[in-house]
Protein backbone atom coordinates (compact mmCIF):
# COMPACT_ATOMS: atom_id res chain seq x y z
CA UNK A 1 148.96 182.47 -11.94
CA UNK A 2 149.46 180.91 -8.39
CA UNK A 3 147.43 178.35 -7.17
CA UNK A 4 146.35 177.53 -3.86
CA UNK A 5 148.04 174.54 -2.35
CA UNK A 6 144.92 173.70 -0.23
CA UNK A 7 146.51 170.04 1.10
CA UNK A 8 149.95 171.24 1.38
CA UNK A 9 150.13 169.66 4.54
CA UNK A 10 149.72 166.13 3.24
CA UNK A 11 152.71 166.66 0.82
CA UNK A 12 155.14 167.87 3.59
CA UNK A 13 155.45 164.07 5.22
CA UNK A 14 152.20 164.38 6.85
CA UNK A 15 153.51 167.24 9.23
CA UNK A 16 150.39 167.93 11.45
CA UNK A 17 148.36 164.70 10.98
CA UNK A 18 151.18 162.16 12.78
CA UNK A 19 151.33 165.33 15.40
CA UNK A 20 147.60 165.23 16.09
CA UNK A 21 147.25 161.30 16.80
CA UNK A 22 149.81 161.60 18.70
CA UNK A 23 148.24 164.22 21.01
CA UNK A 24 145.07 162.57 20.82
CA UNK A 25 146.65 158.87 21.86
CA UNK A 26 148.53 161.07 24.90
CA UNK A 27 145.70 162.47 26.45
CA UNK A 28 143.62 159.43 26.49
CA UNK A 29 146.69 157.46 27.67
CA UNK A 30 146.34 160.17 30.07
CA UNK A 31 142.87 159.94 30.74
CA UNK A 32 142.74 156.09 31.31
CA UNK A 33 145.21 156.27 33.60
CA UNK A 34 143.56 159.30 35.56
CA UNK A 35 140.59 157.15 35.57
CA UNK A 36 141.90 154.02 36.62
CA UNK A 37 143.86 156.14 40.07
CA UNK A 38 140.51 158.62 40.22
CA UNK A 39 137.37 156.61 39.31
CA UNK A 40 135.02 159.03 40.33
CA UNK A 41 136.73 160.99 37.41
CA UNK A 42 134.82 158.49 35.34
CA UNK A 43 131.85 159.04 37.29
CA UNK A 44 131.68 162.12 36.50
CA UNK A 45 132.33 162.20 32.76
CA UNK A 46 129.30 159.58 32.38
CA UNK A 47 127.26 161.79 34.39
CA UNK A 48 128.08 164.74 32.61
CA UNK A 49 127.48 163.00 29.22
CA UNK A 50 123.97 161.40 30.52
CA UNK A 51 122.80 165.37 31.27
CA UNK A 52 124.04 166.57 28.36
CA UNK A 53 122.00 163.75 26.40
CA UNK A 54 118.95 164.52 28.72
CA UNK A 55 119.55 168.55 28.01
CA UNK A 56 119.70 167.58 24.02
CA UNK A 57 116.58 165.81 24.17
CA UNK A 58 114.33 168.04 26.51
CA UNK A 59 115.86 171.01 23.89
CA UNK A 60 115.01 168.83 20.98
CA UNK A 61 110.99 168.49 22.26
CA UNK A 62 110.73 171.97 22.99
CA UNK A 63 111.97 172.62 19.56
CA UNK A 64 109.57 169.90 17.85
CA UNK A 65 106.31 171.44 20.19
CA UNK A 66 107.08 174.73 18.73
CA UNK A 67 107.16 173.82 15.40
CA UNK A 68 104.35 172.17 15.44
CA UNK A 69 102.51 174.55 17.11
CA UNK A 70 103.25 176.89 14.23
CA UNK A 71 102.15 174.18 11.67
CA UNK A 72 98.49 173.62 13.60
CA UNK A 73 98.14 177.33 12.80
CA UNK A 74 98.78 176.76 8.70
CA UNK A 75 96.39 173.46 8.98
CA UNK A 76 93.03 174.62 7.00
CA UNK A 77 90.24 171.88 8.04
CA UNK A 78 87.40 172.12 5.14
CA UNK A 79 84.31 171.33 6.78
CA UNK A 80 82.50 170.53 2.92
CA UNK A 81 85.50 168.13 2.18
CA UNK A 82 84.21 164.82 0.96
């Protein structure tokens, strides 16, 4: 029977893993230096990120009101409880 070799890529000298932080530490490289010649680049990412927080959050609340909406609709108030 054959088995699966699931983390066969950490047995081949680390083949993709050295491959992907080295991507990752080019484009940032990349990105620093586009920020530090473009700094309105920057301004935008933060921008970006604080709508996408704000979008999150307002999504989030929606979410909450509707569940809870729901749950007012299961809440059974006995008016003999003592």
């Amino acid at each position: 029977m054959r088995n699966a070799n699931f983390f066969g890529f950490q047995s081949q000298g680390w083949g993709l893993m050295w491959k992907f932080q080295m991507m990752l530490g080019v484009v940032l490289v990349l990105m620093g230096v586009m920020i530090a010649l473009f700094p309105q680049i920057l301004v935008a990412l933060v921008a970006t990120a604080v709508c996408m927080v704000g979008a999150g959050l307002m999504a989030s609340a929606w979410r909450m009101r509707s569940v809870q909406q729901v749950a007012r609709r299961f809440h059974y108030d006995d008016p003999f409880d003592v």
